[in-house]
Every structure is written in C-alpha cells, then in structure tokens.
C-alpha atoms as a PDB file:
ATOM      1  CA  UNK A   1       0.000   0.000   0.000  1.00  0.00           C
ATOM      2  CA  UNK A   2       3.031   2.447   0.734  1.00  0.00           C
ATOM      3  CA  UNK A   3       4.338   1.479  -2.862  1.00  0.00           C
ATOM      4  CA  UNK A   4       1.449   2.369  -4.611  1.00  0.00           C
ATOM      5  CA  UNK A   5       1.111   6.079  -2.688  1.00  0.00           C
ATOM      6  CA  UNK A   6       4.583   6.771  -3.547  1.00  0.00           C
ATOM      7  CA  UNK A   7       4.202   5.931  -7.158  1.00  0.00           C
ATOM      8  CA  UNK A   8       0.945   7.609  -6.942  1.00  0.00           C
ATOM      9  CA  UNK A   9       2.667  10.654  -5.438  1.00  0.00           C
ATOM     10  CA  UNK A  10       5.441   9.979  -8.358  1.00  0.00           C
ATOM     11  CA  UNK A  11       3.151  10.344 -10.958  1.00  0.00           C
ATOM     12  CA  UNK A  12       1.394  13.575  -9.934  1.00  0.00           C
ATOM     13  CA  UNK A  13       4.383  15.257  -9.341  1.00  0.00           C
ATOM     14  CA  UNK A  14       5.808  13.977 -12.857  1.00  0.00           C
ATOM     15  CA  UNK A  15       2.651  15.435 -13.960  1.00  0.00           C
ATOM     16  CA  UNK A  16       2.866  18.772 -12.597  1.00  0.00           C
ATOM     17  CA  UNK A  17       6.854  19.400 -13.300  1.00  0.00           C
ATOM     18  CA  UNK A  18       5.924  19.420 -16.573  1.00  0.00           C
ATOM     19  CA  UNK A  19       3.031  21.153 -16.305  1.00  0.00           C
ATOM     20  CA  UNK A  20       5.235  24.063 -15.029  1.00  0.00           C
ATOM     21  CA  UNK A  21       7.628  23.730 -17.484  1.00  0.00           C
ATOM     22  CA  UNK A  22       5.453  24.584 -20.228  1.00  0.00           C
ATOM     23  CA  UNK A  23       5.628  28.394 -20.546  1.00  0.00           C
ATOM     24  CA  UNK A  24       3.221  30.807 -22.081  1.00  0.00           C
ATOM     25  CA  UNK A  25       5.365  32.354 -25.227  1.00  0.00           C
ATOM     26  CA  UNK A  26       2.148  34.040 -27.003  1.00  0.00           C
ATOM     27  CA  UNK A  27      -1.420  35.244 -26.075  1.00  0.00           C
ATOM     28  CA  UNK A  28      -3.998  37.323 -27.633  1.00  0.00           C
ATOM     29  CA  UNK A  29      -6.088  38.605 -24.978  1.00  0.00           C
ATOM     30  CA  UNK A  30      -8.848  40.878 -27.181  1.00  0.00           C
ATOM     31  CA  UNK A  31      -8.030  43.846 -24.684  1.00  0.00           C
ATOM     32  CA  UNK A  32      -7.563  46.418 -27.619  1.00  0.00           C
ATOM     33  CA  UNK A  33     -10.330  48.654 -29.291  1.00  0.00           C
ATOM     34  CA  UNK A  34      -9.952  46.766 -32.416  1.00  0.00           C
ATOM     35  CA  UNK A  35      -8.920  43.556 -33.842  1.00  0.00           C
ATOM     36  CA  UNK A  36      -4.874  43.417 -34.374  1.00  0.00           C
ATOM     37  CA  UNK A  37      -3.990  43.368 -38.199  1.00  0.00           C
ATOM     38  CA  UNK A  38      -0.667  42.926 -37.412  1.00  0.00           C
ATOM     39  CA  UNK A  39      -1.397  39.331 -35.623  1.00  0.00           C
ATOM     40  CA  UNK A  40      -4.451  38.919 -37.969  1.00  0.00           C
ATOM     41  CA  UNK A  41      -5.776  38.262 -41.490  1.00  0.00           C
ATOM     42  CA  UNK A  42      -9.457  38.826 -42.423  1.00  0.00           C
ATOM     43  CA  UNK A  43     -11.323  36.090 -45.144  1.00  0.00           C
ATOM     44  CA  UNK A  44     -13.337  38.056 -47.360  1.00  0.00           C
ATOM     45  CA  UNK A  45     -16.733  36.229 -49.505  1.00  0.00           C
ATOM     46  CA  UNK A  46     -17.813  32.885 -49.700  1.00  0.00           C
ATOM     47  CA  UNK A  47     -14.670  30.218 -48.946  1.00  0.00           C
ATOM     48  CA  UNK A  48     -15.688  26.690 -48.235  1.00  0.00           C
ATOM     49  CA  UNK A  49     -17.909  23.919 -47.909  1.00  0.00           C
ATOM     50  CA  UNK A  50     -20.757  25.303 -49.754  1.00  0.00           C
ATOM     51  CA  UNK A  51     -21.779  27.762 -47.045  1.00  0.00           C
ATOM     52  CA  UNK A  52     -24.123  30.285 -46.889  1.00  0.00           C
ATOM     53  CA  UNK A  53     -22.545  32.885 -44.663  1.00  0.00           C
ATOM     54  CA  UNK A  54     -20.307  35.814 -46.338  1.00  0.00           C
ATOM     55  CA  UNK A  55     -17.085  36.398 -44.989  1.00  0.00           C
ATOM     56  CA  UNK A  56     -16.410  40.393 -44.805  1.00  0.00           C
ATOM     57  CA  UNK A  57     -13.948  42.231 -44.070  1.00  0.00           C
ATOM     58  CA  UNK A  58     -12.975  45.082 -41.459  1.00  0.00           C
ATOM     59  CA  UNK A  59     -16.817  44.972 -40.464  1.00  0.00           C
ATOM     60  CA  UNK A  60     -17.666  45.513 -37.358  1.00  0.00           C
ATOM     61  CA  UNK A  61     -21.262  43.978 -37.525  1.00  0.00           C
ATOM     62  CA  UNK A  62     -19.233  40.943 -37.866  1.00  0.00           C
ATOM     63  CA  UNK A  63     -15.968  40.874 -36.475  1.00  0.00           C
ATOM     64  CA  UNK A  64     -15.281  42.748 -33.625  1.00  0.00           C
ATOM     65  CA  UNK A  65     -13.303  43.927 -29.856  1.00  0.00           C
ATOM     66  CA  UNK A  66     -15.492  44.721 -27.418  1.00  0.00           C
ATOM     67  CA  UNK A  67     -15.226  44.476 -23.319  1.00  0.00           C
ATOM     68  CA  UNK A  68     -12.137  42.169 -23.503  1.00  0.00           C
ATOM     69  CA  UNK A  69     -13.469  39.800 -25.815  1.00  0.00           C
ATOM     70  CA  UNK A  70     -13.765  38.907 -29.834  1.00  0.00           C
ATOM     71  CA  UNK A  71     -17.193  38.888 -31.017  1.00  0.00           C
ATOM     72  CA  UNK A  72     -17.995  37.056 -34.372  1.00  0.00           C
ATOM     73  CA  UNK A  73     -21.490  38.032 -35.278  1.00  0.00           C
ATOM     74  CA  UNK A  74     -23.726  35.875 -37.731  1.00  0.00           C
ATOM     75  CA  UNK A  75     -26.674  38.176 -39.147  1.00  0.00           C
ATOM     76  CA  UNK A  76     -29.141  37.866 -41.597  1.00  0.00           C
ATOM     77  CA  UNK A  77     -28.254  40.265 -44.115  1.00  0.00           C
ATOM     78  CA  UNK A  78     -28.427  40.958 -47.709  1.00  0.00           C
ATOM     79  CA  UNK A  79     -25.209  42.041 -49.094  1.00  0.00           C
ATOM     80  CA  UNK A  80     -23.959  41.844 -52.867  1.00  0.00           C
ATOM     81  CA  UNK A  81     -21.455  38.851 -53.961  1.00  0.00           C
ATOM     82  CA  UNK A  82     -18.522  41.402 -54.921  1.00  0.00           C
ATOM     83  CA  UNK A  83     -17.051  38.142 -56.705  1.00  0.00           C
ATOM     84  CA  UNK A  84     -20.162  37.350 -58.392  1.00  0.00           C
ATOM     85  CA  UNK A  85     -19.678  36.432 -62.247  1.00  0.00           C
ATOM     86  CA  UNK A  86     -22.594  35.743 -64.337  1.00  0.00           C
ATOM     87  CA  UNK A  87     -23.044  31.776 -65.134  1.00  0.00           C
ATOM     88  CA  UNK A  88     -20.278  30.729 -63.449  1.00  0.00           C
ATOM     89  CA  UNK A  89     -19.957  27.230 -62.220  1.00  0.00           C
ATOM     90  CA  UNK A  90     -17.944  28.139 -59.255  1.00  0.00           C
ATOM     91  CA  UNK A  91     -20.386  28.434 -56.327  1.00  0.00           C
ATOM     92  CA  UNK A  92     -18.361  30.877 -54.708  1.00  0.00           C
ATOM     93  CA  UNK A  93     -19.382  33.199 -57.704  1.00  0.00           C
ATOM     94  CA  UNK A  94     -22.490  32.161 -58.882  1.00  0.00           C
ATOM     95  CA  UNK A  95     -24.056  33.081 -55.971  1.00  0.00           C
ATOM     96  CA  UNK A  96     -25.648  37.282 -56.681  1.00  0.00           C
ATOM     97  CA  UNK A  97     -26.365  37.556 -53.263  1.00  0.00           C
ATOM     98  CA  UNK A  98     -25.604  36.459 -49.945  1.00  0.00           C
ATOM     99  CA  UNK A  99     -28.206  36.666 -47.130  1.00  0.00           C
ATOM    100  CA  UNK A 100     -26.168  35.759 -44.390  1.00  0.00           C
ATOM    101  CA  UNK A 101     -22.854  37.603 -43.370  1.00  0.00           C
ATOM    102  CA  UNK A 102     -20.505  36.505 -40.731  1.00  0.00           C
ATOM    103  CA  UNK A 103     -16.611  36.575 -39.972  1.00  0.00           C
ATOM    104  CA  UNK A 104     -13.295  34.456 -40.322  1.00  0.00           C
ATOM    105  CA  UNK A 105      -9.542  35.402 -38.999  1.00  0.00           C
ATOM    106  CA  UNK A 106      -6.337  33.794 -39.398  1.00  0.00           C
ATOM    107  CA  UNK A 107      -2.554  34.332 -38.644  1.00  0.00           C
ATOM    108  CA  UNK A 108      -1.179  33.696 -41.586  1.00  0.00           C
ATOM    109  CA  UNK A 109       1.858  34.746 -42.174  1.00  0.00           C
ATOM    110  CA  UNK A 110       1.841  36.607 -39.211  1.00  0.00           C
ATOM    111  CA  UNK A 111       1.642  33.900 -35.873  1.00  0.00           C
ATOM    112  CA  UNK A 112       2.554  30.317 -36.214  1.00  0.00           C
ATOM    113  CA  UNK A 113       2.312  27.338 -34.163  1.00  0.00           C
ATOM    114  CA  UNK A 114       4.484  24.550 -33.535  1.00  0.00           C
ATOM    115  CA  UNK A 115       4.920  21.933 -30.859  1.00  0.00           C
ATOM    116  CA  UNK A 116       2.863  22.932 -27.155  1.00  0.00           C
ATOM    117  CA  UNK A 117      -0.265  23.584 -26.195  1.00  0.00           C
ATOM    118  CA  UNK A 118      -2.954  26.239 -27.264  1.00  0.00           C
ATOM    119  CA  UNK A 119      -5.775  27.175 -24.976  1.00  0.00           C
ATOM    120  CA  UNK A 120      -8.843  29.021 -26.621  1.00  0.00           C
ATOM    121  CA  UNK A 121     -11.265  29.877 -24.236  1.00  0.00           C
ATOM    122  CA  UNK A 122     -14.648  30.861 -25.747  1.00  0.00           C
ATOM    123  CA  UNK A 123     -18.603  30.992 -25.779  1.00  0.00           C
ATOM    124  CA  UNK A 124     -19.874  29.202 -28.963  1.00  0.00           C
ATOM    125  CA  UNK A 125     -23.600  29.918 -30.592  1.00  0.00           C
ATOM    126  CA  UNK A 126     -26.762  27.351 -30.747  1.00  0.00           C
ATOM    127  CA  UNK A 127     -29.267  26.255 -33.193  1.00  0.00           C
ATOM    128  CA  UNK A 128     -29.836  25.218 -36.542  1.00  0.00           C
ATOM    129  CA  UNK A 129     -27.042  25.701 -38.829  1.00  0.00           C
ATOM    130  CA  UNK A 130     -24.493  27.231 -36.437  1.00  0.00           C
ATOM    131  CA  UNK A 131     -20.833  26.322 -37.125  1.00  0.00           C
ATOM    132  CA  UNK A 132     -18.528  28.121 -34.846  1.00  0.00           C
ATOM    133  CA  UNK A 133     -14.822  26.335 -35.221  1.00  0.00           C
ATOM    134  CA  UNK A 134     -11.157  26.758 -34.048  1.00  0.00           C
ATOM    135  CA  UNK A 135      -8.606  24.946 -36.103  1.00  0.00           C
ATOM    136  CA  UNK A 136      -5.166  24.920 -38.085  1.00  0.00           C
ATOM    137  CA  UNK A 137      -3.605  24.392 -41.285  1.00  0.00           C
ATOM    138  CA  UNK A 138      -0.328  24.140 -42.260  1.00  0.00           C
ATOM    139  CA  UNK A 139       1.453  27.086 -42.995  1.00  0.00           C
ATOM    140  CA  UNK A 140       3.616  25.820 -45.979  1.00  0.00           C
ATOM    141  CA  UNK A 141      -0.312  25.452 -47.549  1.00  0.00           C
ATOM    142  CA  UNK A 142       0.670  28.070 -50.585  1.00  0.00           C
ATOM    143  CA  UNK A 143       3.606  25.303 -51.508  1.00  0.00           C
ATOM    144  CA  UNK A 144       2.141  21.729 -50.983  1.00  0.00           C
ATOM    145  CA  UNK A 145      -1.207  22.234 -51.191  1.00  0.00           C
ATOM    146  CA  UNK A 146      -4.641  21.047 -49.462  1.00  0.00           C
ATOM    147  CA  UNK A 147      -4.696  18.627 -48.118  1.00  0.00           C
ATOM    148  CA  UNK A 148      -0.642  17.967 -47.627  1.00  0.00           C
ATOM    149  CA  UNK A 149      -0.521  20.848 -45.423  1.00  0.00           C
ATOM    150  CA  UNK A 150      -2.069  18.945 -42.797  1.00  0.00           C
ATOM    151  CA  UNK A 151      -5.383  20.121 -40.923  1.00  0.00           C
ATOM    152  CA  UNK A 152      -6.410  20.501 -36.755  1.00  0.00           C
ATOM    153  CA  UNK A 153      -9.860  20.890 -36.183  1.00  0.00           C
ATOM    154  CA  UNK A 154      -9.640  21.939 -32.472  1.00  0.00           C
ATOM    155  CA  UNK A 155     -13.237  22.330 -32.178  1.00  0.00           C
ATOM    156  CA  UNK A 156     -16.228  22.636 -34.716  1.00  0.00           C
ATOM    157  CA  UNK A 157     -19.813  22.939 -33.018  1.00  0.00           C
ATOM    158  CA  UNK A 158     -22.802  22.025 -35.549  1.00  0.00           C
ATOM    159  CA  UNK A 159     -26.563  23.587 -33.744  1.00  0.00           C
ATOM    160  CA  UNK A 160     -27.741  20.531 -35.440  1.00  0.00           C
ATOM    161  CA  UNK A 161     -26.291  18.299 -32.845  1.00  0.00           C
ATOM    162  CA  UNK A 162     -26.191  20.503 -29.745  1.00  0.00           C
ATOM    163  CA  UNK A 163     -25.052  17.609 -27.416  1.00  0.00           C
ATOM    164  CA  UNK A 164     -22.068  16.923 -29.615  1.00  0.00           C
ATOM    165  CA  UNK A 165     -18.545  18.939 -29.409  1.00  0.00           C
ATOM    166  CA  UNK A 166     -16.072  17.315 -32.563  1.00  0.00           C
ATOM    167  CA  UNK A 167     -12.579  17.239 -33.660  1.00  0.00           C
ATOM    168  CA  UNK A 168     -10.612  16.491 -36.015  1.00  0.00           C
ATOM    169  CA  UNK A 169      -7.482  15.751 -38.199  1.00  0.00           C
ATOM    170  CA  UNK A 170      -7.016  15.476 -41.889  1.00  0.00           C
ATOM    171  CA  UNK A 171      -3.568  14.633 -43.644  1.00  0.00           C
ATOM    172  CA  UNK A 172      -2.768  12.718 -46.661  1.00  0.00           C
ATOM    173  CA  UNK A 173      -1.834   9.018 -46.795  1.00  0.00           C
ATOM    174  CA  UNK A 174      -1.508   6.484 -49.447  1.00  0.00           C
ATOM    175  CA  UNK A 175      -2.389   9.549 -52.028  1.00  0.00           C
ATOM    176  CA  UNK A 176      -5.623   9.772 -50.271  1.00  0.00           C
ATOM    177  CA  UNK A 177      -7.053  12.454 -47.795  1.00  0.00           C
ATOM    178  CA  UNK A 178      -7.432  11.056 -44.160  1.00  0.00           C
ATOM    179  CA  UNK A 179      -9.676  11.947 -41.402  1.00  0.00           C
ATOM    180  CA  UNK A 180      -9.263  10.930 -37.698  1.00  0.00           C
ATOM    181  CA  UNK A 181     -12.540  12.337 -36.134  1.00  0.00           C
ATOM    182  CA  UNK A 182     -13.334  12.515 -32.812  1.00  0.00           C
ATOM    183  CA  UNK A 183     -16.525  13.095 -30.793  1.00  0.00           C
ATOM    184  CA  UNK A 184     -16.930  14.448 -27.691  1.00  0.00           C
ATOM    185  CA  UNK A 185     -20.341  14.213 -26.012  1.00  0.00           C
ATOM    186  CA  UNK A 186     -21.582  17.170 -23.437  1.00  0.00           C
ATOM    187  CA  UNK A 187     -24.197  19.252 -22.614  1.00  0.00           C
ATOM    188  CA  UNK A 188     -22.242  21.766 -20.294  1.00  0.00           C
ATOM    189  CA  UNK A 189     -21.281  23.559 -24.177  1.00  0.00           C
ATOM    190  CA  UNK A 190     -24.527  25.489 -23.920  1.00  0.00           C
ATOM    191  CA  UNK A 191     -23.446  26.856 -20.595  1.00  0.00           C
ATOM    192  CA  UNK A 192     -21.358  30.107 -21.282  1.00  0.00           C
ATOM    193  CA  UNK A 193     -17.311  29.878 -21.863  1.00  0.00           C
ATOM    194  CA  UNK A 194     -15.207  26.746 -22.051  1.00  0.00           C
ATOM    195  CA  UNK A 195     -11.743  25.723 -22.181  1.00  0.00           C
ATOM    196  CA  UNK A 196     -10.832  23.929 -25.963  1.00  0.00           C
ATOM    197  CA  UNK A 197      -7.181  23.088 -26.009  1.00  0.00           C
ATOM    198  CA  UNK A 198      -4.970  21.191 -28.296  1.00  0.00           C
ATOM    199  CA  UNK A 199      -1.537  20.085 -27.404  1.00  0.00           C
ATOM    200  CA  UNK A 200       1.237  18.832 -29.921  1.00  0.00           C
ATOM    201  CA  UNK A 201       4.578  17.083 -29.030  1.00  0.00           C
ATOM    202  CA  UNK A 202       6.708  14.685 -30.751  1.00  0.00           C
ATOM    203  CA  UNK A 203       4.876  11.411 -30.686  1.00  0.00           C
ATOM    204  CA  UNK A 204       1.447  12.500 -30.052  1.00  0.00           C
ATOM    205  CA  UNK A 205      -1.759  14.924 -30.697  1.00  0.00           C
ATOM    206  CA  UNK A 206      -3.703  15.691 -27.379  1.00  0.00           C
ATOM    207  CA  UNK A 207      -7.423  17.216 -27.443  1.00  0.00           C
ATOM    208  CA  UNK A 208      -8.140  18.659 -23.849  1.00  0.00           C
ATOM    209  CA  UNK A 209     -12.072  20.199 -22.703  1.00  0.00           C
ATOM    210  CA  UNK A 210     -12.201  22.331 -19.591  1.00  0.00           C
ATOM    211  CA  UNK A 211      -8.449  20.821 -18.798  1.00  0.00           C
ATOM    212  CA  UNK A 212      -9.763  17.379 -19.177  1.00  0.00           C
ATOM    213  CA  UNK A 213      -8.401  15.269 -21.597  1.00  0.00           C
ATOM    214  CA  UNK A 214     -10.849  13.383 -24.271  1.00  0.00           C
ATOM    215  CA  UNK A 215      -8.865  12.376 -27.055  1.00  0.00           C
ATOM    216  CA  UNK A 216      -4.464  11.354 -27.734  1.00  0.00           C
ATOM    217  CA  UNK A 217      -3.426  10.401 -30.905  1.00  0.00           C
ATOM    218  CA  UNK A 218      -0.399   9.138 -31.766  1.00  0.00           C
ATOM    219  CA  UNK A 219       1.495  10.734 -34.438  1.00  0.00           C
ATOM    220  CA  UNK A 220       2.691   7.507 -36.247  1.00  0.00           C
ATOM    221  CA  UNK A 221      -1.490   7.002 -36.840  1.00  0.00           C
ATOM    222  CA  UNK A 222      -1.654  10.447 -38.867  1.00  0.00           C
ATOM    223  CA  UNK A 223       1.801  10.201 -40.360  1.00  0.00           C
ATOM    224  CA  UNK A 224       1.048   9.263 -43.674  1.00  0.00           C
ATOM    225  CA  UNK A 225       3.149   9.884 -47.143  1.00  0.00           C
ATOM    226  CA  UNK A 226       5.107  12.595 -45.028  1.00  0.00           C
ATOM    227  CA  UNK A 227       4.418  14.351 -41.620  1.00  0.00           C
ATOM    228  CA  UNK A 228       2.457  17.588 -41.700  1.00  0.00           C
ATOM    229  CA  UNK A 229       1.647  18.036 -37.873  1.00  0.00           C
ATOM    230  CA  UNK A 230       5.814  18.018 -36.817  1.00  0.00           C
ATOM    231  CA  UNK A 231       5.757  21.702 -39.050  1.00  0.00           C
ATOM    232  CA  UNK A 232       4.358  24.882 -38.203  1.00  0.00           C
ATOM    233  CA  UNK A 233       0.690  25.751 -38.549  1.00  0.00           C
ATOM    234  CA  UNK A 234      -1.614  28.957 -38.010  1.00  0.00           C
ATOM    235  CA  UNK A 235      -4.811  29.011 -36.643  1.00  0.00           C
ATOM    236  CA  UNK A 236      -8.264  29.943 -37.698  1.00  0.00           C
ATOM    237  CA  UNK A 237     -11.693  30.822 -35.647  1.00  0.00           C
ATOM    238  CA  UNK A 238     -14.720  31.188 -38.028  1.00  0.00           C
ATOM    239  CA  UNK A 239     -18.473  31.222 -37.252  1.00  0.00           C
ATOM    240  CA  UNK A 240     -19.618  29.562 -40.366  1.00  0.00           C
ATOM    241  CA  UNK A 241     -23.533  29.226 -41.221  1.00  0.00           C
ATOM    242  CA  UNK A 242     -25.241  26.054 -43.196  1.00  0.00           C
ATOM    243  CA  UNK A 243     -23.235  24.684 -45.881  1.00  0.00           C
ATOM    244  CA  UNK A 244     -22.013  20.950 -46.658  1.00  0.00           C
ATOM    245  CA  UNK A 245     -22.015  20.146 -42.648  1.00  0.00           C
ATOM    246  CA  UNK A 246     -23.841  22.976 -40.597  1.00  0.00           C
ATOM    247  CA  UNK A 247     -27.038  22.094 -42.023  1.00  0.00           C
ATOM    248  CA  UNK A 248     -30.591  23.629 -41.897  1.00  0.00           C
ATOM    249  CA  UNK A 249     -30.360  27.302 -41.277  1.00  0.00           C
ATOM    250  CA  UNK A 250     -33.090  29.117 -39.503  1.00  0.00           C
ATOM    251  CA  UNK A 251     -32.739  32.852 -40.440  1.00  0.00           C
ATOM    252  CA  UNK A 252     -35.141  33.880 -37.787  1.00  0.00           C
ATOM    253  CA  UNK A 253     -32.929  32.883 -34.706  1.00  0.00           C
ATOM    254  CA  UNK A 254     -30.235  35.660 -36.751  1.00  0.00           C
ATOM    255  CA  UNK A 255     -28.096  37.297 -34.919  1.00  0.00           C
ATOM    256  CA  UNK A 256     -26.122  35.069 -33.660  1.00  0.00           C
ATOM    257  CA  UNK A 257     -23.059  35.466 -31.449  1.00  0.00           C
ATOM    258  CA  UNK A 258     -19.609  33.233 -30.905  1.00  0.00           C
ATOM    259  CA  UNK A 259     -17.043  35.081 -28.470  1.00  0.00           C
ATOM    260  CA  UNK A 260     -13.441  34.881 -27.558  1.00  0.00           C
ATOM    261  CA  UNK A 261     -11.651  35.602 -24.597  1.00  0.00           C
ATOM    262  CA  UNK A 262      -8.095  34.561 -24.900  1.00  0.00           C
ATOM    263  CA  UNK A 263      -5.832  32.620 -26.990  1.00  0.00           C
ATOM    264  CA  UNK A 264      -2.777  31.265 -25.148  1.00  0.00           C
ATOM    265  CA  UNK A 265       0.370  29.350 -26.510  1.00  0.00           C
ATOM    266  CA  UNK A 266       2.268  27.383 -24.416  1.00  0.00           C
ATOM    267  CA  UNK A 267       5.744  25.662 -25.035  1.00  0.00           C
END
C-alpha cells in the first residue's frame, strides 16, 4: 500500500513538473479597441464547404473587440457577392447575393504554431445551422497544397447536434485524404465559456475540454506519405452558417453570437 502512494505521489508530481515547465510564449487577450492586423488576417466572400454565410472584411457587424473579448457576429443580411460572375460554375461566384454575413480570422503569415499547447477559451452559438470552429492548417499550404498541409480541427460545433462537441485531423496518406474524427459528447457547451485546447509534441496529438483530456493520438497514426503536424501551422476561428455540414439554417434565430476571450500558446 506504501508502494502504490509513492508511485501515486510519483506520478502527480511527474505530472505537474511538466506542467510548469510549459511556458506561455504568445497570447492574444482581445483587450484592444480593435482587432490586431498585425497578428491577424481577415477572409473576405464565400470560402468553403458550400456555405451560406459571407465572410467580410474590417466589419464591425461581424468581427469585432469589445469588453475584452472577440465577437464574431452571424446576421441575416443581404449584401452583394462582390465576386459574383454571371453563369459561373464556381459556387463561390455564382451566388448574386448572400443573405447571411458573418466573420473568419487567421494568422497567416503573421503567428505560427508549432509543438505545445494552445488554450482558446470561448462561448460558442446554438441552433440550426451554427458552425462556430477553431482549427489549423499548415502554414507551408501556398507550396504543398490542401490537403498535404495537414489540418487541426480543435473544435467545430454544428446547432444541429447541440449535445455533440467534434474534432478532427485530416492529412494525406496512401495519395488519399485522411480523417481521424473525434466526438466528444456534453451538454455543459450550452453553458457560457469553455476551455478547448490542443496540445502537440513529438509522438502525439492531445485534445483537452475544460483541462480534461478526451482524445491522444499518436502521431505515427496520422503520419502518412510525409508528416504535416511536426511543421508549423496557423490558426483559424470562423463562425460559419449552413453549408455541406452545418445544415438547416433558420434565419429567424439571426443574430447570432460566438465570443473569444483569450488565446494562449504554451511551449
């Protein structure tokens, strides 16, 4: 019985030494009057996945500082497709209109990410059609390509599935795109801010909710025709609307609101 409280006692101090050795080498704490264009890059239109939100750009009714925080605002709004191009097949510019704007940032070529931990503690939106993610993609993207870069979903939240927080990874293997998805049920996400992290370290990929740990990965599992999660990677935090995987949308429960409080990096 002594044995096993001294191992015990072992392995919680292992546990917190390295805790403590992990130190915070970036943060963005929203404390300014206005989002940081020197730390971030706005997406402008429609981007992915079918969706029906438009991204804009340097618009307050979407993207915003306020009281410490980032605000992402959905609203149902009619705005002109400035990319719009008469029959095109490309959805992105076929579409006139858009009826729904909303907001996506990214670091990059400004912040990137490499082995550690980052902590993004936020309040995410509900009901139909909602799509409020955190995630990464390689930052050599503009040289190898989509999927090669590698991909981190640290969170994505669909209103279609309220109970359900997901991950996920995508990489390439075998000349194929890969997906190692994970799901995380809970009901406490309707309840105001939580923690999301996602830690990275030589051998292994480590999803964390409220500081509790739900999913590891080993890295040889995701390594496929070459290793895109041992190279640097910028982040991402969109409030997407509908499209291939938010489903439904419900313009009448427009506006809706995702919010930041910190983004912390840890090494």
């Amino acid at each position: 019985m002594i044995k096993l409280a001294i191992l015990f006692f072992l392995i919680i101090l292992n546990f917190q030494t390295k805790a403590r050795e992990m130190n915070l080498v970036w943060a963005e704490e929203f404390d300014g009057e206005a989002l940081n264009e020197n730390v971030w890059n706005y997406e402008e239109g429609f981007i992915r996945n079918m969706e029906d939100q438009y991204y804009t750009k340097r618009n307050i009714n979407n993207v915003r500082v306020e009281n410490g925080l980032l605000v992402i605002e959905a609203k149902a709004l009619k705005v002109d497709n400035e990319k719009y191009v008469a029959n095109s097949i490309d959805w992105r510019s076929n579409r006139r209109f858009a009826f729904i704007t909303s907001g996506s940032i990214n670091t990059k070529n400004k912040v990137n990410f490499g082995y550690g931990r980052i902590d993004i503690r936020a309040k995410l939106p509900e009901g139909m059609g909602v799509w409020p993610a955190a995630w990464l993609l390689g930052s050599n993207i503009d040289t190898v390509g989509y999927p090669k870069c590698g991909e981190v979903d640290i969170f994505e939240y669909y209103g279609k599935n309220p109970d359900l927080l997901t991950s996920n990874i995508h990489f390439v293997k075998d000349g194929k795109k890969k997906s190692n998805l994970i799901k995380l049920n809970t009901t406490n996400n309707k309840n105001g801010f939580h923690l999301y992290s996602f830690e990275r370290d030589i051998d292994k990929l480590i999803f964390y909710y409220d500081g509790e740990k739900y999913s590891e990965i080993l890295m040889s599992n995701v390594t496929g025709d070459f290793s895109p999660f041992d190279k640097d990677m910028f982040i991402l935090i969109n409030f997407a609307y509908g499209g291939d995987s938010g489903g439904e949308i419900d313009l009448s429960k427009l506006p809706q609101k995702m919010f930041v409080d910190f983004i912390r990096y840890y090494k």
